[in-house]
N, C-alpha and C. Protein backbone atom coordinates (compact mmCIF):
# COMPACT_ATOMS: atom_id res chain seq x y z
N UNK A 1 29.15 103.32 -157.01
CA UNK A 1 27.80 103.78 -156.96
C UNK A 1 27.56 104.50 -155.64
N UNK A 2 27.08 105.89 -155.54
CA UNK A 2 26.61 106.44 -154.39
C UNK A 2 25.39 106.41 -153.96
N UNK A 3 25.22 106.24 -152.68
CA UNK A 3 24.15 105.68 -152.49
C UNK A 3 23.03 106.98 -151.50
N UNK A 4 21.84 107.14 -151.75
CA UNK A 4 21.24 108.65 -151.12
C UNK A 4 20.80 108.07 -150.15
N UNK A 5 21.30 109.31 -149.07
CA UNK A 5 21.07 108.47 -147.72
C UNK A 5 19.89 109.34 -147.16
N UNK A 6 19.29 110.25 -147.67
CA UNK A 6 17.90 111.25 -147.11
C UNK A 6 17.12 110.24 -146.81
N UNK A 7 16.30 111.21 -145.87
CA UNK A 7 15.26 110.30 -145.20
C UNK A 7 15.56 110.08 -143.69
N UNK A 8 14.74 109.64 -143.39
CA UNK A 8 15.23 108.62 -141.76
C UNK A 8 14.42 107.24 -141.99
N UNK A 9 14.80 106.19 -140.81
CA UNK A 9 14.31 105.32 -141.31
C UNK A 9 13.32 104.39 -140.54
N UNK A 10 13.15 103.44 -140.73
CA UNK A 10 11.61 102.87 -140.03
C UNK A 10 12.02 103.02 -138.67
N UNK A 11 13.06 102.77 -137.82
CA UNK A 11 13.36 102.32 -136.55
C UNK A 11 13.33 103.90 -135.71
N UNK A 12 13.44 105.01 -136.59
CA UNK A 12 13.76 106.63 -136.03
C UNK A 12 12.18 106.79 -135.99
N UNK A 13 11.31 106.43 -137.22
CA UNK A 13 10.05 106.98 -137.00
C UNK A 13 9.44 106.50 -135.74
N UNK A 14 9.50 105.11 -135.98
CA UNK A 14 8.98 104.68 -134.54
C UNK A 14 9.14 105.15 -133.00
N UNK A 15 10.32 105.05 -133.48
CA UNK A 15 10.92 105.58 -132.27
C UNK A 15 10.22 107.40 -131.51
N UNK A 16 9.98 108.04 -132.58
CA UNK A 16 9.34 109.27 -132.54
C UNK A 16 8.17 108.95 -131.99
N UNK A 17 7.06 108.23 -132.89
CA UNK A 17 5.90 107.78 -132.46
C UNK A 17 5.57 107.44 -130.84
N UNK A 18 6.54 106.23 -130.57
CA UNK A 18 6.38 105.88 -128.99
C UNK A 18 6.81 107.36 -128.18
N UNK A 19 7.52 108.20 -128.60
CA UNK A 19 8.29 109.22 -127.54
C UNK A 19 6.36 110.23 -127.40
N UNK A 20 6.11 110.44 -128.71
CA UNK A 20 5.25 111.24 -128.88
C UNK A 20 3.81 110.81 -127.93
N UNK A 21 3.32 109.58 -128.09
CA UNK A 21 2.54 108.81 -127.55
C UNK A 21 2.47 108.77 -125.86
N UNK A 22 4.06 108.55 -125.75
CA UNK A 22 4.55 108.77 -124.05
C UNK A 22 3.66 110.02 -123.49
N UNK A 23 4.20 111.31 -124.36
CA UNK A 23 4.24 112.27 -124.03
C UNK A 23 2.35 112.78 -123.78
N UNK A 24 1.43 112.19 -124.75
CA UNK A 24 0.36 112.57 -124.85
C UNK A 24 -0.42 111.65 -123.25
N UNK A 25 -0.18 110.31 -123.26
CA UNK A 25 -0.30 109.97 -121.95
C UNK A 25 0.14 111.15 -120.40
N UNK A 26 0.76 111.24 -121.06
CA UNK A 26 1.02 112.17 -119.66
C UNK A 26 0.32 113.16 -119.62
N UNK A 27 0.31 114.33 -120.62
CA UNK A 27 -0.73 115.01 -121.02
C UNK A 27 -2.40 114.62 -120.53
N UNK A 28 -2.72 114.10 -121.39
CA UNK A 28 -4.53 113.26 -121.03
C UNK A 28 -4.36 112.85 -119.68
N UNK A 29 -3.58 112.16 -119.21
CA UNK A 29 -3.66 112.04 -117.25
C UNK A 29 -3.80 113.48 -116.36
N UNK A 30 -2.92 114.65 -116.81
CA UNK A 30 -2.88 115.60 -116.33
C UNK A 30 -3.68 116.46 -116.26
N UNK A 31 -4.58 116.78 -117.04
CA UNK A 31 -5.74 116.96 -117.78
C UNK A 31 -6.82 116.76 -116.92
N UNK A 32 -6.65 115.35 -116.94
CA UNK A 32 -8.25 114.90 -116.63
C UNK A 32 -8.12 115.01 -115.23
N UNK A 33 -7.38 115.21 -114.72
CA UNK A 33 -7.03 115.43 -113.00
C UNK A 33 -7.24 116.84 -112.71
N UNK A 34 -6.52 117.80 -113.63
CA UNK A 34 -6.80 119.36 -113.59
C UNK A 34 -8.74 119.38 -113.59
N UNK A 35 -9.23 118.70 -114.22
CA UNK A 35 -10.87 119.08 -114.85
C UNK A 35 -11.59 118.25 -113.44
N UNK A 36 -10.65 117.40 -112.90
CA UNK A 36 -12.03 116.99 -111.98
C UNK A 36 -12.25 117.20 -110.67
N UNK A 37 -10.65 117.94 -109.85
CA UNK A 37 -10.65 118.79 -109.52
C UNK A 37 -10.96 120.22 -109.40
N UNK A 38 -11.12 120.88 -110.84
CA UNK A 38 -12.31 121.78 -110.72
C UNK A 38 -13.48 121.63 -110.67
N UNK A 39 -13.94 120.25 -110.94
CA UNK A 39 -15.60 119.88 -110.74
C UNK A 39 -15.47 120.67 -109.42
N UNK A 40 -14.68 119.57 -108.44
CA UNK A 40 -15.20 119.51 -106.79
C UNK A 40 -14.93 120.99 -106.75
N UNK A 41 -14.26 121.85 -107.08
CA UNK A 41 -14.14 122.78 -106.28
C UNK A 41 -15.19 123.67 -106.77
N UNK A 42 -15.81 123.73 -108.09
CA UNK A 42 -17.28 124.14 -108.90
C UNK A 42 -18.36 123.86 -107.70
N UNK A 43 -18.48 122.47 -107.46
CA UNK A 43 -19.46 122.22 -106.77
C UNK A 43 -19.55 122.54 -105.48
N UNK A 44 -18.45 122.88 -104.60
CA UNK A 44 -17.90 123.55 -103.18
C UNK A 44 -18.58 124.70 -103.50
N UNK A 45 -18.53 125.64 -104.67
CA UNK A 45 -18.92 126.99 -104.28
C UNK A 45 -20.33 127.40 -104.81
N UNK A 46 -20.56 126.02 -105.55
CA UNK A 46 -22.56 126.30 -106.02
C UNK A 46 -22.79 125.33 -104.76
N UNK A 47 -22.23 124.51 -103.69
CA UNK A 47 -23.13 124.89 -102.38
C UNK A 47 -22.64 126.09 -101.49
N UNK A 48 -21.88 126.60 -101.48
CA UNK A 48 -21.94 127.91 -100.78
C UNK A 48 -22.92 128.89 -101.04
N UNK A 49 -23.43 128.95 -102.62
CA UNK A 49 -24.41 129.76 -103.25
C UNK A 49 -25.86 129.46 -102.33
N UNK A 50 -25.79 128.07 -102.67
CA UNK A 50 -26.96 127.42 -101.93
C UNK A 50 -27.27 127.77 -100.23
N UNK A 51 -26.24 127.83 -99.84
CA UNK A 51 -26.08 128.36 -98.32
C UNK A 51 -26.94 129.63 -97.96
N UNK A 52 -25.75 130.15 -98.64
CA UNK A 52 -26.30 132.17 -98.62
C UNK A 52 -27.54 132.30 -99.35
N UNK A 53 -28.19 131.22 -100.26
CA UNK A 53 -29.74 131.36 -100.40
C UNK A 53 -30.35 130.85 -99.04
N UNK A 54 -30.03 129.91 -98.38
CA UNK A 54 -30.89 129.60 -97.61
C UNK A 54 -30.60 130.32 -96.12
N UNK A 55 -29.72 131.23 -95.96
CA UNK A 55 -29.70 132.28 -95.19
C UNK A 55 -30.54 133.25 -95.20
N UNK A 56 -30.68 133.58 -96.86
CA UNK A 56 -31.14 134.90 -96.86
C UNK A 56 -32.94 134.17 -96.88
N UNK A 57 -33.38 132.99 -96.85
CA UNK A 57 -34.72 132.45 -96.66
C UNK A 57 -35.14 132.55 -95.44
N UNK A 58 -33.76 132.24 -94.55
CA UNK A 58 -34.00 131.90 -93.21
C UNK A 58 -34.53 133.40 -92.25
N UNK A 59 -33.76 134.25 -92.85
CA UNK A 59 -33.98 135.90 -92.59
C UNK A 59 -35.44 136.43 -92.79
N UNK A 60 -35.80 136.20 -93.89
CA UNK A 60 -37.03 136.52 -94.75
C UNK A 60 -38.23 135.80 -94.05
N UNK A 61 -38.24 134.47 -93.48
CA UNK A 61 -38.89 133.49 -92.66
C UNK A 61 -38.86 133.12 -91.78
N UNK A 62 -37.99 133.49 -91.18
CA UNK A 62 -37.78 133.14 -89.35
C UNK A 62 -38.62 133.16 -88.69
N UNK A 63 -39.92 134.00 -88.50
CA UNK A 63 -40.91 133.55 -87.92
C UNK A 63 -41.85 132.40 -87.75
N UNK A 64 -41.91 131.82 -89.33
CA UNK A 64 -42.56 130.94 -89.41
C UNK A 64 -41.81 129.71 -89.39
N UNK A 65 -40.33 129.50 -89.35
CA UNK A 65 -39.24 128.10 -89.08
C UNK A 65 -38.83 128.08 -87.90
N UNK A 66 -38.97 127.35 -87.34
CA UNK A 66 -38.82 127.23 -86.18
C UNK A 66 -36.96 127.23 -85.89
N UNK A 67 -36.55 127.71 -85.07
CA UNK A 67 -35.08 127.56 -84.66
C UNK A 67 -33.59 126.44 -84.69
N UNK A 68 -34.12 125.18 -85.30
CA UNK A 68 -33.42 124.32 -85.86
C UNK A 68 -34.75 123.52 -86.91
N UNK A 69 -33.83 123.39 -88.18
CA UNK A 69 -34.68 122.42 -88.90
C UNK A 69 -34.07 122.31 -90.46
N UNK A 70 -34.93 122.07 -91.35
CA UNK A 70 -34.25 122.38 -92.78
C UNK A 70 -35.08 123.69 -93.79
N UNK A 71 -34.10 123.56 -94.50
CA UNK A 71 -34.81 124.24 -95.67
C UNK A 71 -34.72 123.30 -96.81
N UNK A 72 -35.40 123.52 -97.35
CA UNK A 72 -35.69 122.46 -98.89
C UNK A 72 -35.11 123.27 -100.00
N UNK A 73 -34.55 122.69 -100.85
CA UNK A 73 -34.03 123.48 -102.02
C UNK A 73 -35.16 124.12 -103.15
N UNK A 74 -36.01 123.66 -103.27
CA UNK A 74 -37.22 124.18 -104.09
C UNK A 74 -37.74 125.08 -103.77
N UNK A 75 -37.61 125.51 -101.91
CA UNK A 75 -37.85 126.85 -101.60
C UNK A 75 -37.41 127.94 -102.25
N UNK A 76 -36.17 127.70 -102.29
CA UNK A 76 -34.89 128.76 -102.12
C UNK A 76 -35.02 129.38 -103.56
N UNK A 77 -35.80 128.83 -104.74
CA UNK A 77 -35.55 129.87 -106.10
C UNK A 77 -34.65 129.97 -106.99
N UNK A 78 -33.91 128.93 -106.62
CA UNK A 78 -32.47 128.82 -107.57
C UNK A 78 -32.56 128.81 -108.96
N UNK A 79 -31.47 129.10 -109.55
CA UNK A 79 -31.62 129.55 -111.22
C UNK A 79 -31.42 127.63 -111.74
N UNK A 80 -31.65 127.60 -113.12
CA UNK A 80 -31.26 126.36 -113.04
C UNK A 80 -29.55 126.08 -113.47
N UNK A 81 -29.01 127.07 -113.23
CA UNK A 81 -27.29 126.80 -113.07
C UNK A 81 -26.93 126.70 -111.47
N UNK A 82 -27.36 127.01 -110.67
CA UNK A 82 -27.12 127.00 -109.31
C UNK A 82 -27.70 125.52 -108.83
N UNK A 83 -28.81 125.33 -110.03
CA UNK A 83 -29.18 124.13 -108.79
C UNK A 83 -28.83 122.82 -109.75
N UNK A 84 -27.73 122.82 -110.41
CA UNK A 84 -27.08 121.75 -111.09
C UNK A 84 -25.61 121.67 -110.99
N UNK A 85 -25.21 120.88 -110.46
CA UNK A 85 -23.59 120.51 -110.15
C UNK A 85 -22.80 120.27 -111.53
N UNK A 86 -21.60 120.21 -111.14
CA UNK A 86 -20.89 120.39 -112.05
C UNK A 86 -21.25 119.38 -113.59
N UNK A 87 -21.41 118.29 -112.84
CA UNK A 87 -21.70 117.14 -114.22
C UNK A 87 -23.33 117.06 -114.57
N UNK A 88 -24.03 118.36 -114.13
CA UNK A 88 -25.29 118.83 -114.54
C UNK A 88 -26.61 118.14 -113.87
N UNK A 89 -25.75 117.06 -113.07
CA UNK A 89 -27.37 116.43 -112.01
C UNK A 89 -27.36 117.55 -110.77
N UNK A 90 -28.82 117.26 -110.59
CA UNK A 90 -29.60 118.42 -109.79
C UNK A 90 -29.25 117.88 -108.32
N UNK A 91 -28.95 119.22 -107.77
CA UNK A 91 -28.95 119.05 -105.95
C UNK A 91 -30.28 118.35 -105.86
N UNK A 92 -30.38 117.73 -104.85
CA UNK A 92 -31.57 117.42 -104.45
C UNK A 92 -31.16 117.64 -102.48
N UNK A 93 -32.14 117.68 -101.93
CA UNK A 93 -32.19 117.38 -100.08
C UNK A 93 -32.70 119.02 -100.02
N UNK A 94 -31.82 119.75 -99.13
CA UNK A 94 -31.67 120.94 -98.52
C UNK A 94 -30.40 121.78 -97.56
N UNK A 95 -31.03 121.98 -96.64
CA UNK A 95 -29.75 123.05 -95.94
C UNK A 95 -30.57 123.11 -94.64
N UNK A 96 -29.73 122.52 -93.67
CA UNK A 96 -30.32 122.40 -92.42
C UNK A 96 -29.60 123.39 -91.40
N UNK A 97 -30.10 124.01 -90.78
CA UNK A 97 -29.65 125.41 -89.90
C UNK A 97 -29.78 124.99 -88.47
N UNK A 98 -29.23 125.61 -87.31
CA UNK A 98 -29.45 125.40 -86.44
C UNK A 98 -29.37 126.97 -85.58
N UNK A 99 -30.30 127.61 -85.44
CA UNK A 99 -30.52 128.39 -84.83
C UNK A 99 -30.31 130.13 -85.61
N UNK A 100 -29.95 129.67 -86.64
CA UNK A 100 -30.10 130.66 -87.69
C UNK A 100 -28.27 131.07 -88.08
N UNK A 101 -27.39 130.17 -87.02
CA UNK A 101 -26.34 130.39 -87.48
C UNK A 101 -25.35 129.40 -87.99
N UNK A 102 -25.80 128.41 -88.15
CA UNK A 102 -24.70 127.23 -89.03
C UNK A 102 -26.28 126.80 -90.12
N UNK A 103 -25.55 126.74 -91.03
CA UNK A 103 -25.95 126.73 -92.27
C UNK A 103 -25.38 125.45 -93.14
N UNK A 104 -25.66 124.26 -93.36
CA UNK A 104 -25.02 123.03 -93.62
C UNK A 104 -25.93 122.72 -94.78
N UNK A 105 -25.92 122.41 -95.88
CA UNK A 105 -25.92 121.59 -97.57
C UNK A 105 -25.98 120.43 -96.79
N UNK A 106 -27.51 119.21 -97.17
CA UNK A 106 -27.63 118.16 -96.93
C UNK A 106 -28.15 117.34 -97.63
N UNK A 107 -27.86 116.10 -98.20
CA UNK A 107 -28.49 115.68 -99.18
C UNK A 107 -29.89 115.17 -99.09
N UNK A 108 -30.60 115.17 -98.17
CA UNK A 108 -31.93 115.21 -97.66
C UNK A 108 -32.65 115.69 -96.41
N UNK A 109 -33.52 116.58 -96.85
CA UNK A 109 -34.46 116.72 -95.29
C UNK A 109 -35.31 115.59 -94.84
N UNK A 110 -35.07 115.07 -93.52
CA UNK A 110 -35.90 114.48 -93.48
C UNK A 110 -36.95 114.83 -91.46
């Protein structure tokens, strides 16, 4: 009697399964490291945005701000993509200047 040997068998599938599984772990780790690293670096350059708004406030108003202090973000006019970070909560504080030439993102004026 000959016997049909097609197929593979329980111990090969498995075996596939765990390799495949391995492989997706590594994947989804890599991933989620690539994405949250672009948060921070998203959010590095919507406060730079924030900066060069509150430069170009500081220009526009200099008379009336005195030479060190803050600016408030509600001044500044921001769209509502600029004034939401990457995971969509809102800047809140301001941007505190000192003499019209350092320009610093702070999480509150006080």
């Amino acid at each position: 009697m000959k016997l049909n040997k097609k197929g593979f068998t329980l111990i090969e599938l498995l075996a596939v399964i765990v390799i495949l599984l391995a492989i997706s772990v590594i994947a989804v780790t890599s991933i989620s490291a690539v994405i949250e690293r672009n948060k921070v670096k998203q959010n590095d350059a919507k406060i730079e945005v924030i900066e060069s708004y509150a430069k170009l406030y500081y220009e526009e108003h200099k008379n009336s701000l005195g030479s060190t202090g803050c600016i408030e973000l509600d001044k500044l006019g921001l769209s509502d993509s600029e004034s939401k970070d990457a995971d969509g909560n809102l800047f809140t504080g301001g941007v505190s200047y000192t003499d019209g030439k350092e320009f610093q993102y702070v999480d509150s004026c006080s």
